[in-house]
PDB file of N, CA and C in Angstrom:
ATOM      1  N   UNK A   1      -5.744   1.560  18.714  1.00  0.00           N
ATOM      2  CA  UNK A   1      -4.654   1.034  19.450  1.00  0.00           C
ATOM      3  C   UNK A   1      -3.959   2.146  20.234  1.00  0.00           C
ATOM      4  N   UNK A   2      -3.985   3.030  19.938  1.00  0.00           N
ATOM      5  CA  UNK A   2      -3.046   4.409  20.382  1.00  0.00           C
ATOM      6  C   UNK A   2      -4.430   4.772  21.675  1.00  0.00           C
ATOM      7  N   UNK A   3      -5.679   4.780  21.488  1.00  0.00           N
ATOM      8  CA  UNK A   3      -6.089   4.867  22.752  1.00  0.00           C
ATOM      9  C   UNK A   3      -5.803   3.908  23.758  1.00  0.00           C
ATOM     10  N   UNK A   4      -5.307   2.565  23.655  1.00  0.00           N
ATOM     11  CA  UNK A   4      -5.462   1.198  24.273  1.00  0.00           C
ATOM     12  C   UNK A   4      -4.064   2.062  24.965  1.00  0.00           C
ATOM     13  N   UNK A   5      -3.174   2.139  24.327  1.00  0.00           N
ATOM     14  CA  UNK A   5      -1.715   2.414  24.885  1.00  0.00           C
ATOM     15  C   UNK A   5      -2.012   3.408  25.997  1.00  0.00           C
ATOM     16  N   UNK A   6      -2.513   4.739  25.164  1.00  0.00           N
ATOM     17  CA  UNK A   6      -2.199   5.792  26.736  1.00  0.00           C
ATOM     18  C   UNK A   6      -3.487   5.248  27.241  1.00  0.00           C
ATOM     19  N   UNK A   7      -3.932   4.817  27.440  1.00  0.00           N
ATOM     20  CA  UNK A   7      -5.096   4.336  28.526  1.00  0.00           C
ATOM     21  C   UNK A   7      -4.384   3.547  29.761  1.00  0.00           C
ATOM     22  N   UNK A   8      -3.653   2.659  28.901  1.00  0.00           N
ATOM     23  CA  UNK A   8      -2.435   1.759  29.922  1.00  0.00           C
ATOM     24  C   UNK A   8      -1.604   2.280  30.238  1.00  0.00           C
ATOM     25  N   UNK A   9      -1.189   3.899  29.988  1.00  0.00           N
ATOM     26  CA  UNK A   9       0.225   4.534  30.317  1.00  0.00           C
ATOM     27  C   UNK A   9      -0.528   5.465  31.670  1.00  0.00           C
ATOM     28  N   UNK A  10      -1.382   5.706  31.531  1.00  0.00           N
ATOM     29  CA  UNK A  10      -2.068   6.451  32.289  1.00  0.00           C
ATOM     30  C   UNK A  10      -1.831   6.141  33.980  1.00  0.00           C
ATOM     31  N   UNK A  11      -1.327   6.725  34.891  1.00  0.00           N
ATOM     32  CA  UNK A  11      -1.020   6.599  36.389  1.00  0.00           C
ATOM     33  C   UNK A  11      -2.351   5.917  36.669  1.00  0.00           C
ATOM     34  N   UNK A  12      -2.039   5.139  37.768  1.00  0.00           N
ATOM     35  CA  UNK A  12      -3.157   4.468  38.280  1.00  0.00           C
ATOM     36  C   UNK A  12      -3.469   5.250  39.513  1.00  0.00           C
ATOM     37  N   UNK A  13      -5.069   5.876  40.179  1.00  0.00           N
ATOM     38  CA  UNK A  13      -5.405   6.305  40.651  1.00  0.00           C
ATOM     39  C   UNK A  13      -5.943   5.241  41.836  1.00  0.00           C
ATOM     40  N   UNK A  14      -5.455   5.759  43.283  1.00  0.00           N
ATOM     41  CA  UNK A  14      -6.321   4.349  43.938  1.00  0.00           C
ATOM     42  C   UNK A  14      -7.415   5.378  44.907  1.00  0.00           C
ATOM     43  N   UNK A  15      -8.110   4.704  45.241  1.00  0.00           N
ATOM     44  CA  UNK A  15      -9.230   5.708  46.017  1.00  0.00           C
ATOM     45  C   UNK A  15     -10.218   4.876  47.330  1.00  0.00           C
ATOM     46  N   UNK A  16      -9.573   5.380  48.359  1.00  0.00           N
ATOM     47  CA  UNK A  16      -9.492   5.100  49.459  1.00  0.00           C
ATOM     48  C   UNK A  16     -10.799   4.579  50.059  1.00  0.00           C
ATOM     49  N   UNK A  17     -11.596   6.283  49.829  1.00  0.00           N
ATOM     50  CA  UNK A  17     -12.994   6.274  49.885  1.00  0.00           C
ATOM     51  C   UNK A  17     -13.867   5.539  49.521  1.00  0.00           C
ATOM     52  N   UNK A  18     -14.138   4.763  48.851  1.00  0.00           N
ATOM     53  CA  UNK A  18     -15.145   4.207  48.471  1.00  0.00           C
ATOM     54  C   UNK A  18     -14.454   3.273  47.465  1.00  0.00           C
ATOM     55  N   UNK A  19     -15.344   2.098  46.690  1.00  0.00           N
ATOM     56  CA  UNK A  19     -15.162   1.343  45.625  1.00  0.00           C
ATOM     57  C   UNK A  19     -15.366   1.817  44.482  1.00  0.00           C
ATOM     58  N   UNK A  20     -14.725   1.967  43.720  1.00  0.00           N
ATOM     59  CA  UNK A  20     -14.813   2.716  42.542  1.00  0.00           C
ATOM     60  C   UNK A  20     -15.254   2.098  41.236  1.00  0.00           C
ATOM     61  N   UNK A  21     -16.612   2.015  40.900  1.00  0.00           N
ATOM     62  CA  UNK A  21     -16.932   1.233  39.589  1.00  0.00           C
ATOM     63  C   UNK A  21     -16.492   1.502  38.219  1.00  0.00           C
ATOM     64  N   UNK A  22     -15.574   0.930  37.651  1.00  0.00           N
ATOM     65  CA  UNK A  22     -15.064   0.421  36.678  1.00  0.00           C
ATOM     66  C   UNK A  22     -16.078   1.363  35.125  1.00  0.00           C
ATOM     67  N   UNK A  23     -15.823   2.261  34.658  1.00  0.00           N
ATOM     68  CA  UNK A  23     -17.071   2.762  33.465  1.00  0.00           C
ATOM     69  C   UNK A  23     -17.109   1.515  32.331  1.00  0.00           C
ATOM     70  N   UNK A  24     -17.349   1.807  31.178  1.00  0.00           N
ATOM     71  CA  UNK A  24     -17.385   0.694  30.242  1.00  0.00           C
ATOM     72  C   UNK A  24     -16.416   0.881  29.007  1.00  0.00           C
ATOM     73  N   UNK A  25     -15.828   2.302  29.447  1.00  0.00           N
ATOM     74  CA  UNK A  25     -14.771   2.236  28.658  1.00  0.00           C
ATOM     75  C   UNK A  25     -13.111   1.580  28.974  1.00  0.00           C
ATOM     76  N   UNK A  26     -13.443   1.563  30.610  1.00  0.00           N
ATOM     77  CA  UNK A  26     -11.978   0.911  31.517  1.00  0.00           C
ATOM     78  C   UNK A  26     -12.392  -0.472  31.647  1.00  0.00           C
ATOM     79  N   UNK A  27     -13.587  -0.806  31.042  1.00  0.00           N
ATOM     80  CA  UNK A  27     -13.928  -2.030  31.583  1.00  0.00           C
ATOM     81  C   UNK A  27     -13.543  -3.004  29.582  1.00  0.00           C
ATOM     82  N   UNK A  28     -13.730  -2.231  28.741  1.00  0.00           N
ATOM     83  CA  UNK A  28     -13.928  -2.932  27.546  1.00  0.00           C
ATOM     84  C   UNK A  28     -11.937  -2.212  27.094  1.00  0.00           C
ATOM     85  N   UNK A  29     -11.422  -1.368  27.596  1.00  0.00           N
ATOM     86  CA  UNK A  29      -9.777  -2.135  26.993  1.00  0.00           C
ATOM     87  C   UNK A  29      -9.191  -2.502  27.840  1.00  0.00           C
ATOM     88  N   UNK A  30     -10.409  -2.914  29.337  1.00  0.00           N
ATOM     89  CA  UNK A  30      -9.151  -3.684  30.120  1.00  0.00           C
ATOM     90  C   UNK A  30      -9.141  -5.675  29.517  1.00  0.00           C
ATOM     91  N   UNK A  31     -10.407  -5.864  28.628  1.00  0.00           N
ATOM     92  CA  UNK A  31     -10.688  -7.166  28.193  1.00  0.00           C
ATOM     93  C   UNK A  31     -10.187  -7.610  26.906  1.00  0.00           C
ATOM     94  N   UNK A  32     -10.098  -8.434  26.736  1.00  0.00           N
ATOM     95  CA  UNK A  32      -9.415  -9.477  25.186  1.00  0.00           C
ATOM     96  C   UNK A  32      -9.925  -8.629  24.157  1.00  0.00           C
ATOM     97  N   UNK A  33     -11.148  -7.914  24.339  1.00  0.00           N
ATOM     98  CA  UNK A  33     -11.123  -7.340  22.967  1.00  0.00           C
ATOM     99  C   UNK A  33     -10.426  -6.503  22.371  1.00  0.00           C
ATOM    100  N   UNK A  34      -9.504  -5.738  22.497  1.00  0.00           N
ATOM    101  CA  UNK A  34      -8.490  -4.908  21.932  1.00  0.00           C
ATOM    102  C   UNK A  34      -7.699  -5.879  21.747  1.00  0.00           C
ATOM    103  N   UNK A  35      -6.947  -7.142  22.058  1.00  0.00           N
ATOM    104  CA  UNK A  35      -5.903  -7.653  21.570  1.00  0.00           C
ATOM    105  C   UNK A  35      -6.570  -8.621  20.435  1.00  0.00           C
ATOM    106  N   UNK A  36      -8.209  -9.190  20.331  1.00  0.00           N
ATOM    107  CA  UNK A  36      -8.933  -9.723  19.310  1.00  0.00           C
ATOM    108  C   UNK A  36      -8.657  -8.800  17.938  1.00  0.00           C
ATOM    109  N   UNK A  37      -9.151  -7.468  18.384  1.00  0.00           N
ATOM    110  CA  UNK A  37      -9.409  -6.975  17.543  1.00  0.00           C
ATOM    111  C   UNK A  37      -7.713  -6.590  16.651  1.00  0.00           C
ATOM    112  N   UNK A  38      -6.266  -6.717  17.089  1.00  0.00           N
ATOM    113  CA  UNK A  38      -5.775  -5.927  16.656  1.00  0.00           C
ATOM    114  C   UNK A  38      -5.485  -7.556  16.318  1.00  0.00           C
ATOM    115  N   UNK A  39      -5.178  -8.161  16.233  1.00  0.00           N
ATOM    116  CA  UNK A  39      -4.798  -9.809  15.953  1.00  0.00           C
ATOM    117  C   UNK A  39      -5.556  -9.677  14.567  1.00  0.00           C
ATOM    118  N   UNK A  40      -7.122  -9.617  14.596  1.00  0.00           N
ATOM    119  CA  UNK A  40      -7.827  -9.641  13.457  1.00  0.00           C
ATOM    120  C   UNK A  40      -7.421  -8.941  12.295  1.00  0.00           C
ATOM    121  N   UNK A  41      -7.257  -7.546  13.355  1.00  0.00           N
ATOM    122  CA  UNK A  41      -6.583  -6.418  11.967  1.00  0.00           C
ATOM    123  C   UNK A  41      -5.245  -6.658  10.900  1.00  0.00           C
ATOM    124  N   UNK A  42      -4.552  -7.269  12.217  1.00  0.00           N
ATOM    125  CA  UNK A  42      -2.902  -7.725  11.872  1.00  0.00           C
ATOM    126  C   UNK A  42      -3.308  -8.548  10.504  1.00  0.00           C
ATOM    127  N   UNK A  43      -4.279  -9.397  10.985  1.00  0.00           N
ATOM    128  CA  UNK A  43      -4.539 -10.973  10.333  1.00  0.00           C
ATOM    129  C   UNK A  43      -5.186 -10.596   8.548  1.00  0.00           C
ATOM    130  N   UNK A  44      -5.718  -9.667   8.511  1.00  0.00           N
ATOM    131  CA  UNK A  44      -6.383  -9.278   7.613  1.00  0.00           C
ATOM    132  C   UNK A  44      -5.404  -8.093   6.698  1.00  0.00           C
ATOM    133  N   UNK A  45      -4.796  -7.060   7.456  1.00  0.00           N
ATOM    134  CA  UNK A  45      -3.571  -6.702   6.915  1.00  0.00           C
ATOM    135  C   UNK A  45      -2.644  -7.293   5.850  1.00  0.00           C
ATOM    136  N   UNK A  46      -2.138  -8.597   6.685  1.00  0.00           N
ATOM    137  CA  UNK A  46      -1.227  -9.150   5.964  1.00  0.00           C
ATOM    138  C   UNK A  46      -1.850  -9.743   4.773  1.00  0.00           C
ATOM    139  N   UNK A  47      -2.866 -10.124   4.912  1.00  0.00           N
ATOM    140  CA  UNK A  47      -3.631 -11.196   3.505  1.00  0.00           C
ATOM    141  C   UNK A  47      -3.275  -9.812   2.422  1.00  0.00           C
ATOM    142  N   UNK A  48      -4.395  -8.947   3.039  1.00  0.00           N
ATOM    143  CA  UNK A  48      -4.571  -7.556   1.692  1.00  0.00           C
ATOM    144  C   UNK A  48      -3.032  -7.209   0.957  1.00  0.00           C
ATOM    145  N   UNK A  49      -2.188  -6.658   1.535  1.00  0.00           N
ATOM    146  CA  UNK A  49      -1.087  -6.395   1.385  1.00  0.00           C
ATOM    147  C   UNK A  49       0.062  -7.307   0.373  1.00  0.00           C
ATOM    148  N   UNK A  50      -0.583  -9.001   0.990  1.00  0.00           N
ATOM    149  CA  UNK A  50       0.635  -9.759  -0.028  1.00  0.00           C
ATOM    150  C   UNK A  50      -0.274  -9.776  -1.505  1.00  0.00           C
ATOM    151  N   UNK A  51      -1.366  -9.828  -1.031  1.00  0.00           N
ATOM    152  CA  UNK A  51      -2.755  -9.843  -2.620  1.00  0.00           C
ATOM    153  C   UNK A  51      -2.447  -8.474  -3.100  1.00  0.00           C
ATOM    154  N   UNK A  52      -1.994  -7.267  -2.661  1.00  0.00           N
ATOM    155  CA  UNK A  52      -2.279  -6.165  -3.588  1.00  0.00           C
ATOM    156  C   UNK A  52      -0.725  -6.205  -4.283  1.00  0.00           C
ATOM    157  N   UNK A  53       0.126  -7.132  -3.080  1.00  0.00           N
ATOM    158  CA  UNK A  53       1.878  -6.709  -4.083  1.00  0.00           C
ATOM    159  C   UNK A  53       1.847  -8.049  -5.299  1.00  0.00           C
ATOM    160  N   UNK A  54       0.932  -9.212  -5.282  1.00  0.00           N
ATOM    161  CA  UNK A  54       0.800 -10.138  -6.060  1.00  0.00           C
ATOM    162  C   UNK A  54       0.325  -9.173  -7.369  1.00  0.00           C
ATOM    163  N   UNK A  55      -0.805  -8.250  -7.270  1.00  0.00           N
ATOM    164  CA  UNK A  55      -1.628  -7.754  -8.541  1.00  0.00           C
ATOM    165  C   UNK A  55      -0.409  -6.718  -8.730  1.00  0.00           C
ATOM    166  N   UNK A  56      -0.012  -6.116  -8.143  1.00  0.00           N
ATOM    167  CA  UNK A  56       0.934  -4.851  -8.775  1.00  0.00           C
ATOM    168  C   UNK A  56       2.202  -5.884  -9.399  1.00  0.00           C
ATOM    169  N   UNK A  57       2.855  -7.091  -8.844  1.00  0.00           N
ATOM    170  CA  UNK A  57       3.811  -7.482  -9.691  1.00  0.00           C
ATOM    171  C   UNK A  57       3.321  -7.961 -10.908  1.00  0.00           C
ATOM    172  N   UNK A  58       2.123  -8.047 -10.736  1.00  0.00           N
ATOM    173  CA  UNK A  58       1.371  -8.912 -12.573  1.00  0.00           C
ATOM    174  C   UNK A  58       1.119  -7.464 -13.353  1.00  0.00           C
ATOM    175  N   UNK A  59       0.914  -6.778 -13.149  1.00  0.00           N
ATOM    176  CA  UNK A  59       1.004  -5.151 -13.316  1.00  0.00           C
ATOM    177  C   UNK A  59       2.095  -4.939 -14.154  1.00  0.00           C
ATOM    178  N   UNK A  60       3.217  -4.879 -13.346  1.00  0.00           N
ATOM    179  CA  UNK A  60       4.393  -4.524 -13.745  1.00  0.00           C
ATOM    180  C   UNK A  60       4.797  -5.529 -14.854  1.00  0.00           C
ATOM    181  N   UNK A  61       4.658  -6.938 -14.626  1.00  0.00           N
ATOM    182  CA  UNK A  61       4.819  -7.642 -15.728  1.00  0.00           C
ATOM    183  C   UNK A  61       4.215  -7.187 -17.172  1.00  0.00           C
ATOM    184  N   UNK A  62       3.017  -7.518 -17.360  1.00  0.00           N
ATOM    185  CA  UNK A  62       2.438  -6.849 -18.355  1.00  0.00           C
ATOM    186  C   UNK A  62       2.704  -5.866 -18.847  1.00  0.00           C
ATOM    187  N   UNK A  63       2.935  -4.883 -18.436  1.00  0.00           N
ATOM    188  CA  UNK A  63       3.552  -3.755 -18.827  1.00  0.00           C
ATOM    189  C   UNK A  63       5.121  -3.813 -18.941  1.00  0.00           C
ATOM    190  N   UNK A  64       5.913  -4.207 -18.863  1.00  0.00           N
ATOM    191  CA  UNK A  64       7.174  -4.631 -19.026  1.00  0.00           C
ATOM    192  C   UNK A  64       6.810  -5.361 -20.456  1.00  0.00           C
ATOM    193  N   UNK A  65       5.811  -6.209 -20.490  1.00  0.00           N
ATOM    194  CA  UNK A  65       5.654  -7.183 -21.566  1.00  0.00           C
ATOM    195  C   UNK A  65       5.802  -6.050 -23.328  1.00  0.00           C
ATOM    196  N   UNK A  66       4.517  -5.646 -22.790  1.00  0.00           N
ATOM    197  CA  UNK A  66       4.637  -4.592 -23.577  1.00  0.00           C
ATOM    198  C   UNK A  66       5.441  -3.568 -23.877  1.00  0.00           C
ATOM    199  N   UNK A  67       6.318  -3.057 -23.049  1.00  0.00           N
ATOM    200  CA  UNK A  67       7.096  -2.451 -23.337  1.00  0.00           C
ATOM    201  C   UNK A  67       8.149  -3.156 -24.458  1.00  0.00           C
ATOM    202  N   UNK A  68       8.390  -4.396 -24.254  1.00  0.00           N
ATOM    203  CA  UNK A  68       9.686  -5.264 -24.915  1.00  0.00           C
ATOM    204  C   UNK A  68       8.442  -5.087 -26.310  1.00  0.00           C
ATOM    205  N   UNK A  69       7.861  -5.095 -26.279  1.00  0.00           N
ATOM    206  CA  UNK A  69       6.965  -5.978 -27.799  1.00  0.00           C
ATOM    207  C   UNK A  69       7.241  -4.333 -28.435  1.00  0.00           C
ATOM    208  N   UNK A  70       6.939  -3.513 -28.072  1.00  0.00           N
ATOM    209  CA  UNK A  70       7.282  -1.821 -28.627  1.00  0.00           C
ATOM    210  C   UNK A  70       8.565  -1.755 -28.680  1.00  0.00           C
ATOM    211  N   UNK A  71       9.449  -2.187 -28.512  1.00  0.00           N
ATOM    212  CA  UNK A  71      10.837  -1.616 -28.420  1.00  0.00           C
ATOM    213  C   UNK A  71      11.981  -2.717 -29.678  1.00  0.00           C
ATOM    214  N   UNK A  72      11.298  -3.952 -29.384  1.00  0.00           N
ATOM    215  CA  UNK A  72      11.538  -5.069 -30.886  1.00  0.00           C
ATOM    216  C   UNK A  72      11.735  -4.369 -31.891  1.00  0.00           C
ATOM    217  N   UNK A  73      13.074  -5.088 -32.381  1.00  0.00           N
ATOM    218  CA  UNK A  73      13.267  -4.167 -33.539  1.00  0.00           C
ATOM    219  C   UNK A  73      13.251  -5.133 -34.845  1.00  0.00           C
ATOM    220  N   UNK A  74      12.458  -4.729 -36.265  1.00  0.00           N
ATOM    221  CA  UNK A  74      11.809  -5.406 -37.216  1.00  0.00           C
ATOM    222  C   UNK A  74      12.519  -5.061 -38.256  1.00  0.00           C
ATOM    223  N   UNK A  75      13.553  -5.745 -38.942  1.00  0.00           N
ATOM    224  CA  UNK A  75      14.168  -5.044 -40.064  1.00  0.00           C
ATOM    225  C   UNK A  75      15.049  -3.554 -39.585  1.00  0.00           C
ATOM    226  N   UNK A  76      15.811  -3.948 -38.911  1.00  0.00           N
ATOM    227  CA  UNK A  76      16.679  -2.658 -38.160  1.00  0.00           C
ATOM    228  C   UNK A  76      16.192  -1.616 -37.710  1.00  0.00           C
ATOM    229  N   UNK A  77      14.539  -1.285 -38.278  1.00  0.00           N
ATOM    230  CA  UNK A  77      13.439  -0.146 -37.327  1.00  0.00           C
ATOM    231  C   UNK A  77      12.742  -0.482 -35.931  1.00  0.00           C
ATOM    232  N   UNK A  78      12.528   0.385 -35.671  1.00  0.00           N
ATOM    233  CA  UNK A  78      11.728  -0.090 -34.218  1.00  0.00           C
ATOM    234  C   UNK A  78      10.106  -0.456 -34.625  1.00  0.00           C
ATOM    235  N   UNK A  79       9.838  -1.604 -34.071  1.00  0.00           N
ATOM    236  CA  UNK A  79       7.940  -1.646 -34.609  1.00  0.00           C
ATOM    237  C   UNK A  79       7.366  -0.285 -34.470  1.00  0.00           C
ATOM    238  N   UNK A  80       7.234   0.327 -33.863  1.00  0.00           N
ATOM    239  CA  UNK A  80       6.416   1.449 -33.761  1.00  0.00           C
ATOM    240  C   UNK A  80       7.259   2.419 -34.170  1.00  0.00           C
ATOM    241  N   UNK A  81       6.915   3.299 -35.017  1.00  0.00           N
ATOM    242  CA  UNK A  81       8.001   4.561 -35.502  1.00  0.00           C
ATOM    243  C   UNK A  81       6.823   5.813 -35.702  1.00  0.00           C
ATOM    244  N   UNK A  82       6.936   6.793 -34.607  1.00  0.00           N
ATOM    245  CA  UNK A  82       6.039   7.329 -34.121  1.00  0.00           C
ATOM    246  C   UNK A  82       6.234   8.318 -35.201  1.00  0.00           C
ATOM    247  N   UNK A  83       7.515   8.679 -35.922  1.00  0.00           N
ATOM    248  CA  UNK A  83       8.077   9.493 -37.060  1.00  0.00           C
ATOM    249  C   UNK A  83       7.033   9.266 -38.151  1.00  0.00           C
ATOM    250  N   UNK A  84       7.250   8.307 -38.082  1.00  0.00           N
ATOM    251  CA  UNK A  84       5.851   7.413 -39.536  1.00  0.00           C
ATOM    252  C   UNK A  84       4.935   7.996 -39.258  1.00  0.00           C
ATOM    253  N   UNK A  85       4.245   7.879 -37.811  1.00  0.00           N
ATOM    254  CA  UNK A  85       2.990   8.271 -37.673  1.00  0.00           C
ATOM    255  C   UNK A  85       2.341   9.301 -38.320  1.00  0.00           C
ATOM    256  N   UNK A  86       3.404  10.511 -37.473  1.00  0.00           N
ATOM    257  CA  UNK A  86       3.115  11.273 -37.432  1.00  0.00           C
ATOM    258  C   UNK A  86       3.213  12.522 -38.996  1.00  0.00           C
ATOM    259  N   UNK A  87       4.081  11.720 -39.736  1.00  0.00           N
ATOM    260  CA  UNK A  87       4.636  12.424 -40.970  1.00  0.00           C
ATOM    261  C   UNK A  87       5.651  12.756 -41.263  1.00  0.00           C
ATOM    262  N   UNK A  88       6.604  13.213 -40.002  1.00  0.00           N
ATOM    263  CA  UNK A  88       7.857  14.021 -39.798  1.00  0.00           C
ATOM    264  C   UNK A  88       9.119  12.952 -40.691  1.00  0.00           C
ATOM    265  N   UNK A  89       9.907  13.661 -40.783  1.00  0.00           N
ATOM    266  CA  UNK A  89      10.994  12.894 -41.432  1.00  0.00           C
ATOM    267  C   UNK A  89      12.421  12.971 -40.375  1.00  0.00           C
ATOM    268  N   UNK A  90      12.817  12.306 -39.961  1.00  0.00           N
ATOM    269  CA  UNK A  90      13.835  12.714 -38.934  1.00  0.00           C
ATOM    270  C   UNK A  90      15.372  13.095 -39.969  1.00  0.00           C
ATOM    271  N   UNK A  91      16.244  13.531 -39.642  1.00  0.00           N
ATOM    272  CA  UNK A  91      17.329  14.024 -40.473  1.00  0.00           C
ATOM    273  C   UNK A  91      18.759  13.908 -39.485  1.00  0.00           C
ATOM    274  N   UNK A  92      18.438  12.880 -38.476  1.00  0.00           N
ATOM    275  CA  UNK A  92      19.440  12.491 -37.768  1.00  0.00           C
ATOM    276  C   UNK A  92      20.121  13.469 -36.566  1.00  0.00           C
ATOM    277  N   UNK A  93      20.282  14.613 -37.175  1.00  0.00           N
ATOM    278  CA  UNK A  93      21.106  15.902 -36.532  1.00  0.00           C
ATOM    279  C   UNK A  93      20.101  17.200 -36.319  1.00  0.00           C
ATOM    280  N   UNK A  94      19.065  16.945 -35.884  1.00  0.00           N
ATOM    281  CA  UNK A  94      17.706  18.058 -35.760  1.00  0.00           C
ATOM    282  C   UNK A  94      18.421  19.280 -34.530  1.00  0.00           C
ATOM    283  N   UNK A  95      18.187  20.011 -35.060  1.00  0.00           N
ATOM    284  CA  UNK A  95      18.163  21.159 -34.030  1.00  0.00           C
ATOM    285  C   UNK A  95      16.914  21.646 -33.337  1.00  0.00           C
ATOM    286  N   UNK A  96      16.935  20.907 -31.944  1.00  0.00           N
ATOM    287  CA  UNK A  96      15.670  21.437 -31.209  1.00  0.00           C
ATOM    288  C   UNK A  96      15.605  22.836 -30.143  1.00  0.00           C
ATOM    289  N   UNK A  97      16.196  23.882 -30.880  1.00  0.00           N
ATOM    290  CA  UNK A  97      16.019  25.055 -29.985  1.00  0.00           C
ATOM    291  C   UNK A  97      15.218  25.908 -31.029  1.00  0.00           C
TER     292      UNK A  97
END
C-alpha cells in the first residue's frame, strides 16, 4: 500500500514528444487491483483479529478460573500451601535479610 500511495503522490510527467506507453507497473496500480487487494486484506484482518481476541479472552478466563480454585480457602488455609510442600514451617514474623 505505501508503494500504491507514493506512486500516486508522485508529479505527473507529461511528454510532448511522443506517446508514452504505460510499463506494467503504472499500468497494474493504476487498476482495481490494489483497492481488491487491500479490501481483501482489510476483510481478512478483521476476521483474524476478533478470532485471536475471542481465544485470548477464553485464555484469560481459564486462567483466572484457576487462579480462584488456588486461592479458595479450605478450613481457614489456602488449598495449596506451598509451606507444606516444601517442609518449611512459617513463624509468622521471618526475617528475610
Amino acid at each position: 500500500m505505501v508503494l500504491y500511495f507514493s506512486a500516486r503522490a508522485l508529479p505527473r510527467v507529461s511528454d510532448e514528444e511522443g506517446e508514452h506507453k504505460a510499463s506494467l507497473l503504472e499500468r497494474w496500480l493504476t487498476s482495481e487491483i490494489p483497492n481488491r487487494l487491500d479490501q481483501a486484506l482489510n476483510n481478512y484482518m478483521g476476521k483474524f483479529f476478533r478470532k485471536l481476541k475471542v481465544y485470548i479472552l477464553r485464555m484469560d478466563n481459564v486462567l483466572t478460573g484457576k487462579l480462584r480454585k488456588m486461592n479458595m480457602e479450605q478450613n481457614g488455609k489456602p488449598r495449596i500451601d506451598f509451606n507444606e510442600i516444601t517442609g518449611e514451617k512459617s513463624s509468622g514474623g521471618e526475617d528475610l535479610t
